[in-house]
PDB file of N, CA and C in Angstrom:
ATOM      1  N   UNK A   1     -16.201 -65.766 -31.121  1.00  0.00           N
ATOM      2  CA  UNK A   1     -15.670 -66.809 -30.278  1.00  0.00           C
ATOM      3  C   UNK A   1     -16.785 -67.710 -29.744  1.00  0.00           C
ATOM      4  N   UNK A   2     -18.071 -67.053 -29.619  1.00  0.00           N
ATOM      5  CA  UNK A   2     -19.267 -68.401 -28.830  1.00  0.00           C
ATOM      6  C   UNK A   2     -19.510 -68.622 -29.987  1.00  0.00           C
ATOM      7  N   UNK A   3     -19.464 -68.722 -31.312  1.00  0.00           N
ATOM      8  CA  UNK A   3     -19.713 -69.400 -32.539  1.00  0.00           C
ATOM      9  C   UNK A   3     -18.776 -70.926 -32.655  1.00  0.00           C
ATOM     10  N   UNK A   4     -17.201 -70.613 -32.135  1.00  0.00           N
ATOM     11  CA  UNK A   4     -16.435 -71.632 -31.667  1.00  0.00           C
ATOM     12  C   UNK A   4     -16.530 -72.845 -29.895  1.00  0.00           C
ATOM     13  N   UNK A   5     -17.878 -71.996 -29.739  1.00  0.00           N
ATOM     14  CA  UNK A   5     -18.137 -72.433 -28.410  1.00  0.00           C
ATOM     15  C   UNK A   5     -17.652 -72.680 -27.513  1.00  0.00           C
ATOM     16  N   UNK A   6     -16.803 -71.264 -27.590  1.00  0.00           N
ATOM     17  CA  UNK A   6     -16.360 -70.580 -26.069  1.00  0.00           C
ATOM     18  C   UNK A   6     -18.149 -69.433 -25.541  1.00  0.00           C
ATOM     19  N   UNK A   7     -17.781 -69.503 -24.245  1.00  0.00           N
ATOM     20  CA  UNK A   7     -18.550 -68.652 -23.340  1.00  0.00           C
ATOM     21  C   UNK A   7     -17.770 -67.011 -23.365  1.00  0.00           C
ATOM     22  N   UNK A   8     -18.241 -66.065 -23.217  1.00  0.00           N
ATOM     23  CA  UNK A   8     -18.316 -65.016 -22.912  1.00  0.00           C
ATOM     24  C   UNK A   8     -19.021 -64.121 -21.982  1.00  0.00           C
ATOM     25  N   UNK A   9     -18.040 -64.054 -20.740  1.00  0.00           N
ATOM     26  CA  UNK A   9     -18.554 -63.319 -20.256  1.00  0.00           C
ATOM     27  C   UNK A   9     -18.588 -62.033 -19.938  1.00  0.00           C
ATOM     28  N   UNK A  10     -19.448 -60.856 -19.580  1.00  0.00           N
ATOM     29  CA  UNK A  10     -18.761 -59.560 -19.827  1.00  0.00           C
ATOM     30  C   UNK A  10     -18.992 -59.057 -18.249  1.00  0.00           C
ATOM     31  N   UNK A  11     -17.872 -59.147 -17.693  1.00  0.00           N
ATOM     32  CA  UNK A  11     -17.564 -58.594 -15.961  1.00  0.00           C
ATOM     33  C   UNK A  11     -17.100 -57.304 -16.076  1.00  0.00           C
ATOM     34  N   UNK A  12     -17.655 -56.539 -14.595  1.00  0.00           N
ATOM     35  CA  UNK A  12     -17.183 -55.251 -14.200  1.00  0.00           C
ATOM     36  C   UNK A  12     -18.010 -55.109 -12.922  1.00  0.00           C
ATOM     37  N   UNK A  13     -17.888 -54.304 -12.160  1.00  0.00           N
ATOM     38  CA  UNK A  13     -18.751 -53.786 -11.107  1.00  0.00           C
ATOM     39  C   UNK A  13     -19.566 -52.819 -11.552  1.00  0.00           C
ATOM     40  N   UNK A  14     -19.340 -51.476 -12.137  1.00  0.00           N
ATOM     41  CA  UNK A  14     -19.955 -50.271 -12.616  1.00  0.00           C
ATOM     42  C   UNK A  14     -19.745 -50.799 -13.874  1.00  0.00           C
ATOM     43  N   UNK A  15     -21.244 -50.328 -14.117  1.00  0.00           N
ATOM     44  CA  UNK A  15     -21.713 -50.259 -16.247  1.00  0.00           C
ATOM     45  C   UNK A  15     -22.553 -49.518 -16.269  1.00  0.00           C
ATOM     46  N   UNK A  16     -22.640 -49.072 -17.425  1.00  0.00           N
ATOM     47  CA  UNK A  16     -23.846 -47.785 -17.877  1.00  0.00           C
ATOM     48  C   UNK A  16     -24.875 -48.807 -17.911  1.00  0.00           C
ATOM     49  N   UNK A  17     -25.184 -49.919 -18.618  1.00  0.00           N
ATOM     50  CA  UNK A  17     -26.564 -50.907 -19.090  1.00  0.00           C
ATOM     51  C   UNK A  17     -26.306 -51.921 -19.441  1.00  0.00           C
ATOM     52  N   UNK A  18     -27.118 -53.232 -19.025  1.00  0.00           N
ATOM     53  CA  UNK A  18     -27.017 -54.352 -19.385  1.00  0.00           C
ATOM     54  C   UNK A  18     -26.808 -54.667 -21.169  1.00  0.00           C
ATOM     55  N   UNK A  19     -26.234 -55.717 -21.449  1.00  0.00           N
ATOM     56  CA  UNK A  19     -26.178 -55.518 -22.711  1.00  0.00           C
ATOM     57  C   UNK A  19     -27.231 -57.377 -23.380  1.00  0.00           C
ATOM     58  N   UNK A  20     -27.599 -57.189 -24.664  1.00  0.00           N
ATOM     59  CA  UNK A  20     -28.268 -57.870 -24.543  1.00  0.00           C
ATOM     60  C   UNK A  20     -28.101 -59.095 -25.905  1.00  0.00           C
ATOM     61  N   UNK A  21     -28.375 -60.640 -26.048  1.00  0.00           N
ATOM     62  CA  UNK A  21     -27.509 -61.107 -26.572  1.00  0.00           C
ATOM     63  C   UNK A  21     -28.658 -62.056 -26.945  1.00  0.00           C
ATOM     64  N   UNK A  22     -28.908 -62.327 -28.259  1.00  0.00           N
ATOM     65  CA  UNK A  22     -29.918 -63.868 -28.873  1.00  0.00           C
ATOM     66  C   UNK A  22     -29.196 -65.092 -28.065  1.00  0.00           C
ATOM     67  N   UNK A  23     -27.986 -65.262 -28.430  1.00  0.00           N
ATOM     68  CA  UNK A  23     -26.903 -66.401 -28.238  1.00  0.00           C
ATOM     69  C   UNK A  23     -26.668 -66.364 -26.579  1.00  0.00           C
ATOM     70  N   UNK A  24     -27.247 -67.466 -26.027  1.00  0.00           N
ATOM     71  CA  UNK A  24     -26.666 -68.185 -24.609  1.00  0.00           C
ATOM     72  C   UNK A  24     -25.598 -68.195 -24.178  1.00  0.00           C
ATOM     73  N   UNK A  25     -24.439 -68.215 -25.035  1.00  0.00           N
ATOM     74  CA  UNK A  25     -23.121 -68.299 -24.317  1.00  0.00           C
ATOM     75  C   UNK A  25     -22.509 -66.950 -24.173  1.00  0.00           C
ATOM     76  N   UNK A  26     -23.295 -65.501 -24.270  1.00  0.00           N
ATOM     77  CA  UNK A  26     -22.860 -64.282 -24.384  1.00  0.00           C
ATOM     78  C   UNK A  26     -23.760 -64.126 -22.898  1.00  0.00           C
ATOM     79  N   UNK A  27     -22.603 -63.648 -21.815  1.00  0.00           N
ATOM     80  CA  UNK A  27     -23.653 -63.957 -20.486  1.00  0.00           C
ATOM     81  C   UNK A  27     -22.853 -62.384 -20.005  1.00  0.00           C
ATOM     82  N   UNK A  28     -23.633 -61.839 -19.428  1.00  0.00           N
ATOM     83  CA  UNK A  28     -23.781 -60.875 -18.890  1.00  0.00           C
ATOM     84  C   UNK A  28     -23.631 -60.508 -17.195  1.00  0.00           C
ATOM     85  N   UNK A  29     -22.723 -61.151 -16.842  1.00  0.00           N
ATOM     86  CA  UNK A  29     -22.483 -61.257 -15.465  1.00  0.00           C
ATOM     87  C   UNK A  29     -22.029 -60.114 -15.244  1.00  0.00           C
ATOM     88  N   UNK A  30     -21.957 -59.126 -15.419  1.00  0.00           N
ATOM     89  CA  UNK A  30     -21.705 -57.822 -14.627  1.00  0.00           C
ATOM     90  C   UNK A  30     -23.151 -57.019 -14.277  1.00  0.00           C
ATOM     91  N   UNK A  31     -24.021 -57.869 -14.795  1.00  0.00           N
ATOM     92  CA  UNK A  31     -25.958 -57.006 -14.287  1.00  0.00           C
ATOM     93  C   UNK A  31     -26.771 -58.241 -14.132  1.00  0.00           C
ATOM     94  N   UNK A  32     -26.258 -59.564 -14.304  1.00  0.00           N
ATOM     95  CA  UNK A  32     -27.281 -60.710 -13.807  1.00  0.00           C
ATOM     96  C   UNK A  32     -27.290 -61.030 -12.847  1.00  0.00           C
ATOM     97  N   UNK A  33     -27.007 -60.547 -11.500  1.00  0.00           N
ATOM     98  CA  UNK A  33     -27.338 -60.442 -10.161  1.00  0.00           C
ATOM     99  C   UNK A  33     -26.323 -61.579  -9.555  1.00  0.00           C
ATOM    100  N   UNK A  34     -25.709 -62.335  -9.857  1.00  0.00           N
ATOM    101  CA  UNK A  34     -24.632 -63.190  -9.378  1.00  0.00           C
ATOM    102  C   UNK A  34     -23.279 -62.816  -9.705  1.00  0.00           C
ATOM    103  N   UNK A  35     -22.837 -61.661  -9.295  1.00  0.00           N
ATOM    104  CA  UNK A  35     -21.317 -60.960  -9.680  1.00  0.00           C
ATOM    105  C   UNK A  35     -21.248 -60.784  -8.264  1.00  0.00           C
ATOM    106  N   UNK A  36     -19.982 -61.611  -7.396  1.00  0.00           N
ATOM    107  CA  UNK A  36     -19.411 -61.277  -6.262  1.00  0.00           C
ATOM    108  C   UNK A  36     -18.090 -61.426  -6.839  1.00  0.00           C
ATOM    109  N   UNK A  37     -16.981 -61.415  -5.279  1.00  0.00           N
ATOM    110  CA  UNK A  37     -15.606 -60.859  -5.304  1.00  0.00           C
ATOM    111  C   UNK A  37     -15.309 -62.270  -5.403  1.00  0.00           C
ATOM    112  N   UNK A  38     -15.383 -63.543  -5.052  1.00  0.00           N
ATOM    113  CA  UNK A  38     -15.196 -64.562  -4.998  1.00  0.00           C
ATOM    114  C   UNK A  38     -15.338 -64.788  -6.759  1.00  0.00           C
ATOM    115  N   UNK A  39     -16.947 -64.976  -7.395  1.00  0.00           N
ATOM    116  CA  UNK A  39     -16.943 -65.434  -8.311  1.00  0.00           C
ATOM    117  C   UNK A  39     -15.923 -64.567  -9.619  1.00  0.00           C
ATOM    118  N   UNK A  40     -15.575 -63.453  -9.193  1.00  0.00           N
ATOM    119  CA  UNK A  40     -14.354 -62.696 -10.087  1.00  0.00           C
ATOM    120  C   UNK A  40     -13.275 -63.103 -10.024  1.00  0.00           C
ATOM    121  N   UNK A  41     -12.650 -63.772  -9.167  1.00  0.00           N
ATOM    122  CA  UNK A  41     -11.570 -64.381  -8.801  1.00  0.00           C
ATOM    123  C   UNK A  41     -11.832 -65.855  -9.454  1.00  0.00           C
ATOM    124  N   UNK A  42     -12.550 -66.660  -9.551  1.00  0.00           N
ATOM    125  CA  UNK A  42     -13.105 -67.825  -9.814  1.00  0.00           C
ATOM    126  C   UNK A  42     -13.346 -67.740 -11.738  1.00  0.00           C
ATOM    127  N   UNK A  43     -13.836 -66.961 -12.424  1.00  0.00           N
ATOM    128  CA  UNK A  43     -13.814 -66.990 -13.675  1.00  0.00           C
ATOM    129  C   UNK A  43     -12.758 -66.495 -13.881  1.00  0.00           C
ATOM    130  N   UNK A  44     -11.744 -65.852 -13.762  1.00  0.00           N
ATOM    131  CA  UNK A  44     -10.730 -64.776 -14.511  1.00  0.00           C
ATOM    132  C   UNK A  44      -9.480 -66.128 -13.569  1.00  0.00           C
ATOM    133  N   UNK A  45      -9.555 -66.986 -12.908  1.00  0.00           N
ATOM    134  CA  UNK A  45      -8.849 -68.543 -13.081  1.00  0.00           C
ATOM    135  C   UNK A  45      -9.092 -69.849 -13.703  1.00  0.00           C
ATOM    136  N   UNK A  46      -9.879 -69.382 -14.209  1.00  0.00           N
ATOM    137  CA  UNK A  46     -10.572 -70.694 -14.754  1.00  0.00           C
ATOM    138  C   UNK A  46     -10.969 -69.957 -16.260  1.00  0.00           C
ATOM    139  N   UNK A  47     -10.773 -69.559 -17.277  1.00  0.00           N
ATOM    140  CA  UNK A  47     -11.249 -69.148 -18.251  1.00  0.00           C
ATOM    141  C   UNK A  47      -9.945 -69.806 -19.388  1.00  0.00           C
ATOM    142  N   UNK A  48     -10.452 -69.987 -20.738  1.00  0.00           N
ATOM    143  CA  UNK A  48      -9.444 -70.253 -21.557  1.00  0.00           C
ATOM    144  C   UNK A  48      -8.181 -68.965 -21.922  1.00  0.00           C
ATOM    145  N   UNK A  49      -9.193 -67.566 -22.166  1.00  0.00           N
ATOM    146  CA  UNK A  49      -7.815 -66.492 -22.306  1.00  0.00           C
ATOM    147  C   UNK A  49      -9.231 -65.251 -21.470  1.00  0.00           C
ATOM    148  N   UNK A  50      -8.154 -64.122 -22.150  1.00  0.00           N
ATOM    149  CA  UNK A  50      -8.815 -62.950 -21.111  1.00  0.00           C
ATOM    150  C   UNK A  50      -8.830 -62.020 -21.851  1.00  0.00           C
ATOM    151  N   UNK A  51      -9.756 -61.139 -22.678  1.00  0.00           N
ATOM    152  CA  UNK A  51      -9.518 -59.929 -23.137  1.00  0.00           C
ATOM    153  C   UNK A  51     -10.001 -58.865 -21.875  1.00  0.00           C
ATOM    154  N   UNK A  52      -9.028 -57.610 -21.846  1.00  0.00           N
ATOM    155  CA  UNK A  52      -9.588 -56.649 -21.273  1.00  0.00           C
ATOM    156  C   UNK A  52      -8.975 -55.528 -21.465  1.00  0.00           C
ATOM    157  N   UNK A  53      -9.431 -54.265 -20.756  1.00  0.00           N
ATOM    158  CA  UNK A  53      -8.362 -53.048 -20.958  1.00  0.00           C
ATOM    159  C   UNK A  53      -7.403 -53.116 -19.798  1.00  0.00           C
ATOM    160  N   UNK A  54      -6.915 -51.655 -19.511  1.00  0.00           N
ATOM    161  CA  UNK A  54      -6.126 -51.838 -18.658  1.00  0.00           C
ATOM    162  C   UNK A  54      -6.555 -51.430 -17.304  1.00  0.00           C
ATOM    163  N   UNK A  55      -7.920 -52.366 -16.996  1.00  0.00           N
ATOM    164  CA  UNK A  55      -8.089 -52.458 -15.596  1.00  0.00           C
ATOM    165  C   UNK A  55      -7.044 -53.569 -14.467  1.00  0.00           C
ATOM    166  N   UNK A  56      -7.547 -53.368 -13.159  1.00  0.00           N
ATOM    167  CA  UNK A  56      -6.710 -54.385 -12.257  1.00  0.00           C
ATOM    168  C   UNK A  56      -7.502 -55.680 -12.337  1.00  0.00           C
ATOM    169  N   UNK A  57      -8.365 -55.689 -13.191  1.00  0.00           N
ATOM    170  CA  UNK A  57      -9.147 -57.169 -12.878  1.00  0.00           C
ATOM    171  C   UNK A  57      -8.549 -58.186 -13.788  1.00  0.00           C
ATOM    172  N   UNK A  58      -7.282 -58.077 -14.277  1.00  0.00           N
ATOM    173  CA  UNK A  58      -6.519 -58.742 -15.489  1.00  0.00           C
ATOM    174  C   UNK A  58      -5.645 -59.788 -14.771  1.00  0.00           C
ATOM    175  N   UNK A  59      -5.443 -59.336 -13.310  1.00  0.00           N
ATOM    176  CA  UNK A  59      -4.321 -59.631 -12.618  1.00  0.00           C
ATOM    177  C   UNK A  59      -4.535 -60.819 -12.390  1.00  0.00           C
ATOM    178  N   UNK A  60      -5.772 -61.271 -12.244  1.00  0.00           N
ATOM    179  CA  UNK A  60      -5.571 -63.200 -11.817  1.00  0.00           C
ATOM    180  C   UNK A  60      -5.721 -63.878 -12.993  1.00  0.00           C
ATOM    181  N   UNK A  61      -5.787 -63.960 -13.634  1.00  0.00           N
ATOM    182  CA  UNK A  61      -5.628 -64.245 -15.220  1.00  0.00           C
ATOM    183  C   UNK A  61      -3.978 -64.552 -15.297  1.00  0.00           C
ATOM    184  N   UNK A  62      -3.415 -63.080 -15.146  1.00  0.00           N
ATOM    185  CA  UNK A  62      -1.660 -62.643 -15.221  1.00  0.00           C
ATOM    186  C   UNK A  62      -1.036 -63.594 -14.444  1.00  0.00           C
ATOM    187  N   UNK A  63      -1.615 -63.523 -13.110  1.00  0.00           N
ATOM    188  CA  UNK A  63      -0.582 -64.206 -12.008  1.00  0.00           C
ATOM    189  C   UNK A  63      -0.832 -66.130 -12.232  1.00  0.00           C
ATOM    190  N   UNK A  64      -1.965 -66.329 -13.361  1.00  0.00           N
ATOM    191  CA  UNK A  64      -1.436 -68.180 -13.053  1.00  0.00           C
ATOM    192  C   UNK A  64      -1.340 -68.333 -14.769  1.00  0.00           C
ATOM    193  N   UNK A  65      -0.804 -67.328 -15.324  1.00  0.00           N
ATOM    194  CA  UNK A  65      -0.098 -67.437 -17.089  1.00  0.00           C
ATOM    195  C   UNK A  65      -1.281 -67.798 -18.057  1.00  0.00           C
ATOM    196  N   UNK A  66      -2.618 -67.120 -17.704  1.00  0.00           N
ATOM    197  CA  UNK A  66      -3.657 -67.656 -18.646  1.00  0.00           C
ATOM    198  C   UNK A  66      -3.385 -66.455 -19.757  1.00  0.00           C
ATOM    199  N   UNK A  67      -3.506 -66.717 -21.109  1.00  0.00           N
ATOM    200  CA  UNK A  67      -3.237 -65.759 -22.331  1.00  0.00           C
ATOM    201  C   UNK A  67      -4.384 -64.589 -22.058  1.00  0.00           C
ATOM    202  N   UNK A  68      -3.355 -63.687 -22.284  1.00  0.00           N
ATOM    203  CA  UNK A  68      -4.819 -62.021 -22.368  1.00  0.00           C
ATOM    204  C   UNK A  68      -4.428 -61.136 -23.260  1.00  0.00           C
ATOM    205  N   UNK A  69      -5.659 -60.640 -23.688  1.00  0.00           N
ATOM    206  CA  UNK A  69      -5.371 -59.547 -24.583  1.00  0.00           C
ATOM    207  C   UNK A  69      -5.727 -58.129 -24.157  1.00  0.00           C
ATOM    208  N   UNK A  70      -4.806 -57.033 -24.124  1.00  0.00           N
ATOM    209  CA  UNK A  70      -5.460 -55.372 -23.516  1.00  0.00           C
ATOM    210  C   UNK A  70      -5.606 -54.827 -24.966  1.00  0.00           C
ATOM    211  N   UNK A  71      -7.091 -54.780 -24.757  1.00  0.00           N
ATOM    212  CA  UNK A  71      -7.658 -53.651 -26.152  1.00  0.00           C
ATOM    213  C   UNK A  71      -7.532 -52.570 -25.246  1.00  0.00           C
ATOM    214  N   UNK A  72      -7.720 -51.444 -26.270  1.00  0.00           N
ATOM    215  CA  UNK A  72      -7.531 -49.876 -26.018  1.00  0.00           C
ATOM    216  C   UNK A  72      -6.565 -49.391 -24.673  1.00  0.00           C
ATOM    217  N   UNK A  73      -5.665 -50.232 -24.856  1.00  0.00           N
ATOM    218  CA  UNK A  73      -4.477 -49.851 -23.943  1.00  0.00           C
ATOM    219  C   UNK A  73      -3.873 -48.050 -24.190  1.00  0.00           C
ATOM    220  N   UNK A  74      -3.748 -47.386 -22.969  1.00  0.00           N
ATOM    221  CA  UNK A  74      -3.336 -46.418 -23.560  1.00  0.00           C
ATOM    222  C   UNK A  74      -1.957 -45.664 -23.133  1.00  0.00           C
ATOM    223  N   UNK A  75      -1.615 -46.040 -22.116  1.00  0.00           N
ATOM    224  CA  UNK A  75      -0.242 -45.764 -21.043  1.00  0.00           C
ATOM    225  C   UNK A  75       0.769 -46.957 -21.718  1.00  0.00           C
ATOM    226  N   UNK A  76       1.530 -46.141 -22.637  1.00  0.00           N
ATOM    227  CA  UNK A  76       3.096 -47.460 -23.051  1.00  0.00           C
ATOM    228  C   UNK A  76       3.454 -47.881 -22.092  1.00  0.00           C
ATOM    229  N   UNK A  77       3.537 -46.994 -21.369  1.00  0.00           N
ATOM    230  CA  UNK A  77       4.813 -47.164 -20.062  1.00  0.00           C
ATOM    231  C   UNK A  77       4.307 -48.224 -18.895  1.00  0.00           C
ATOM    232  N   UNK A  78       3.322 -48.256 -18.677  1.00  0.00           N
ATOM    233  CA  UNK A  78       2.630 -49.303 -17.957  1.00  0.00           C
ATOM    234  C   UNK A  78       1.981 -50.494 -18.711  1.00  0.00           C
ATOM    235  N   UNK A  79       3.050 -51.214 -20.098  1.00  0.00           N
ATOM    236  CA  UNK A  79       2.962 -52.401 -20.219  1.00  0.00           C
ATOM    237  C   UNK A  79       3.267 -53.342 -19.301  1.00  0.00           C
ATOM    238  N   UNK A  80       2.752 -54.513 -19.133  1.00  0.00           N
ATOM    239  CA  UNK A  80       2.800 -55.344 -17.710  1.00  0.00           C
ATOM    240  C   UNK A  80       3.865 -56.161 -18.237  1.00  0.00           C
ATOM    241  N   UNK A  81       5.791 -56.285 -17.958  1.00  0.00           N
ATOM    242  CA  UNK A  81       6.462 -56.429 -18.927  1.00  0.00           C
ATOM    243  C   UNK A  81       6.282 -58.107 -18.296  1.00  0.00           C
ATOM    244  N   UNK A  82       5.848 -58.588 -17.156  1.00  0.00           N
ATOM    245  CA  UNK A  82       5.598 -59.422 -16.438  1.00  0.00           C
ATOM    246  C   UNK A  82       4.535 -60.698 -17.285  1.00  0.00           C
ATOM    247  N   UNK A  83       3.646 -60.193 -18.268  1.00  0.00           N
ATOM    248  CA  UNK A  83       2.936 -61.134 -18.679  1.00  0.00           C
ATOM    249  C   UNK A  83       3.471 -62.299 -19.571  1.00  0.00           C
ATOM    250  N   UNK A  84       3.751 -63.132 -19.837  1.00  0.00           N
ATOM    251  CA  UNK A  84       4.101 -64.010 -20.587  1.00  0.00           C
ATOM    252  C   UNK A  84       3.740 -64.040 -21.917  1.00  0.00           C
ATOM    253  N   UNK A  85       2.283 -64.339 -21.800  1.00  0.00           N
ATOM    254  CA  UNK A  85       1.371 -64.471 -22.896  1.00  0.00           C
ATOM    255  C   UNK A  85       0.408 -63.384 -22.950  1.00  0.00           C
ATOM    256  N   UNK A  86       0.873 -62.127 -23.333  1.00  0.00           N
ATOM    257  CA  UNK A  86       0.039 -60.701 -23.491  1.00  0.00           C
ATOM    258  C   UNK A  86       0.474 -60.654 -24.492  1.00  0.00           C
ATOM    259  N   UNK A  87      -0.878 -59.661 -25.647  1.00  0.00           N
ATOM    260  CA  UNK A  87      -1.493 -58.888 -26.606  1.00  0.00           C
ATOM    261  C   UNK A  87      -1.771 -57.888 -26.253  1.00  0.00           C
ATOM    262  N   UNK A  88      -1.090 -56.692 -26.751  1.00  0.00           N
ATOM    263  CA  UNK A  88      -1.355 -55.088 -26.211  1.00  0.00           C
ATOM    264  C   UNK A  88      -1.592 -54.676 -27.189  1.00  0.00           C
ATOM    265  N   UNK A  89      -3.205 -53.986 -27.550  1.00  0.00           N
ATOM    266  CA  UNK A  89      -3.258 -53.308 -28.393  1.00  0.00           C
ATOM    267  C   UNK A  89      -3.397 -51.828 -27.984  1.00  0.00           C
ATOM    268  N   UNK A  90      -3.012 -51.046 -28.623  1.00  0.00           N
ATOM    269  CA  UNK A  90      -3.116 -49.816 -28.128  1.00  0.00           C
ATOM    270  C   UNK A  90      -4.420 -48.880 -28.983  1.00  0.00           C
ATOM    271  N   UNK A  91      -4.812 -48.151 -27.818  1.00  0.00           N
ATOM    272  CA  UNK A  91      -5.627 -47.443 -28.110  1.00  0.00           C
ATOM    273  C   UNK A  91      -5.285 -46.352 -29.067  1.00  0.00           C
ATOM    274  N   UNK A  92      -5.793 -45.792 -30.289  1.00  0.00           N
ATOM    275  CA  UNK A  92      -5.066 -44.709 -31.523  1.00  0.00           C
ATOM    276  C   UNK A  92      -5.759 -43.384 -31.186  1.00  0.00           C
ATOM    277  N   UNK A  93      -4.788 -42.641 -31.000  1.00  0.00           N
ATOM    278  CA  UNK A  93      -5.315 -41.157 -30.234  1.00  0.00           C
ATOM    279  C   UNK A  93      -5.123 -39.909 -32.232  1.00  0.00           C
ATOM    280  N   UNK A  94      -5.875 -39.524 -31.871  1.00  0.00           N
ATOM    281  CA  UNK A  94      -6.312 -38.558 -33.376  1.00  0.00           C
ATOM    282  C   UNK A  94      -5.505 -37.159 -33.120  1.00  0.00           C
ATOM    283  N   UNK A  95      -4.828 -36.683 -33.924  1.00  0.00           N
ATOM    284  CA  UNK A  95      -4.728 -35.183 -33.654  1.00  0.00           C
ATOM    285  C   UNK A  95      -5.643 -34.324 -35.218  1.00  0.00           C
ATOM    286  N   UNK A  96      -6.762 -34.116 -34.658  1.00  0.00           N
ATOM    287  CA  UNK A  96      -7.477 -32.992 -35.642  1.00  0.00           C
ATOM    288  C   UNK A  96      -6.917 -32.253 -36.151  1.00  0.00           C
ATOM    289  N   UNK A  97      -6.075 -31.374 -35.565  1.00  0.00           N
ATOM    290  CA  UNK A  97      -5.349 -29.997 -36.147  1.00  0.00           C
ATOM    291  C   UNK A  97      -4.348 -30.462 -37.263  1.00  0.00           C
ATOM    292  N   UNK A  98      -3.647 -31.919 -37.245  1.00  0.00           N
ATOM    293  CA  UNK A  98      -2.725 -32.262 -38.164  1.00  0.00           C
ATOM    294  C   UNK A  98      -3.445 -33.326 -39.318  1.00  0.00           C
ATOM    295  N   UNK A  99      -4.885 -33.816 -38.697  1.00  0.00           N
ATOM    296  CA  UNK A  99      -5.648 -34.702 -40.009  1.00  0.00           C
ATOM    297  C   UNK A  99      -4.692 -36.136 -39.771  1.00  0.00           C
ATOM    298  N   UNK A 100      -4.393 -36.436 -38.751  1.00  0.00           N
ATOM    299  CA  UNK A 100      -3.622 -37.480 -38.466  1.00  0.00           C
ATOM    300  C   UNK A 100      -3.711 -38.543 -37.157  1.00  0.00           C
ATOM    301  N   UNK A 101      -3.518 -40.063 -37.017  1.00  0.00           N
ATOM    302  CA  UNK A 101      -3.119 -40.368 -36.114  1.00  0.00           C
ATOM    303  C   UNK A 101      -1.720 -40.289 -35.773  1.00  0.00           C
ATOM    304  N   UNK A 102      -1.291 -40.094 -33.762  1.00  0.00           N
ATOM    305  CA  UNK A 102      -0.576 -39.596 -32.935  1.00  0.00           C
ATOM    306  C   UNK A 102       0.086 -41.021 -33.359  1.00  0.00           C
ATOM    307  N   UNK A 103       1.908 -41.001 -33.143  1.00  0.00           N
ATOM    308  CA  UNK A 103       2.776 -41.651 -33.561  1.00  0.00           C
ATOM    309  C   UNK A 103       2.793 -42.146 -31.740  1.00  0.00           C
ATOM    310  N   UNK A 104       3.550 -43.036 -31.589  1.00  0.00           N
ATOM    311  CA  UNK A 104       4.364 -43.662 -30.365  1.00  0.00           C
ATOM    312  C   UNK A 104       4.372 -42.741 -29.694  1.00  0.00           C
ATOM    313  N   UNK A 105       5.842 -42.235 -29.985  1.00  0.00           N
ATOM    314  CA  UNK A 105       6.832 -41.022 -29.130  1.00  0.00           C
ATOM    315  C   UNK A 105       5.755 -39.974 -29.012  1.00  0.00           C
ATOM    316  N   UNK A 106       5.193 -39.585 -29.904  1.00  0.00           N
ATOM    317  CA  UNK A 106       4.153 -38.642 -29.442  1.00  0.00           C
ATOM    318  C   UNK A 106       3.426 -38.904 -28.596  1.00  0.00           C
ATOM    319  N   UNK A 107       2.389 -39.875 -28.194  1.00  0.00           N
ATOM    320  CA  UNK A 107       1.505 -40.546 -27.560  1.00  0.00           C
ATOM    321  C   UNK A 107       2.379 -40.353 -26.035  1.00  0.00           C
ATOM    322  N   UNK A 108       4.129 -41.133 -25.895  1.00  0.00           N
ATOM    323  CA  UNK A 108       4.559 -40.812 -24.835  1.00  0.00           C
ATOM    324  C   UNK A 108       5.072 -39.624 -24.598  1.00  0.00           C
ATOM    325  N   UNK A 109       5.277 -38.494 -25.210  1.00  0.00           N
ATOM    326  CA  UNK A 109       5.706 -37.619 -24.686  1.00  0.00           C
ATOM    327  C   UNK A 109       4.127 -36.504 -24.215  1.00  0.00           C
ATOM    328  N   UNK A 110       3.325 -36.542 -24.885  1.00  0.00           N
ATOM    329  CA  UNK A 110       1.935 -35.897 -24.213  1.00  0.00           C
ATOM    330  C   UNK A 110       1.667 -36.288 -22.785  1.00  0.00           C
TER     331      UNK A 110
END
């Protein structure tokens, strides 16, 4: 996507390590020392779309209809049926003992 010259930024409060990027528009605002509660609220309204998981930081994105996508979603049941313009991908859970990935109904009944 910064090849199409969009920006990327990668937000959170807690991270294991900065991550590190040749390309300028791959910005690292969750360890470049300017991540407050204001400016989280301020990019996640102002951004073209939103990928994330299923943290609460999706929600201002959600609440003014900007497009998002949840990678490694893993709770069916807490699809946000509220989003307009959501992409849920779900996270694929393995069962070893059967040499298989876990179906739907399985996934919800575990």
């Amino acid at each position: 996507m910064v090849n199409r010259g969009y920006y990327a930024f990668r937000m959170g409060v807690v991270v294991k390590e900065s991550i590190h990027s040749s390309n300028s528009r791959v910005i690292d605002y969750a360890t470049n020392g300017q991540r407050t509660d204001f400016n989280d609220i301020y990019i996640g309204s102002h951004c073209r779309f939103f990928l994330c998981s299923d943290g609460g930081r999706s929600v201002i994105p959600e609440m003014l209809r900007i497009p998002a996508v949840y990678v490694n979603w893993t709770a069916i049941l807490r699809i946000s049926t509220w989003v307009l313009n959501g992409l849920f991908i779900f996270k694929k859970f393995y069962l070893k003992s059967k040499n298989r990935y876990m179906s739907f109904s399985e996934i919800h009944e575990s």
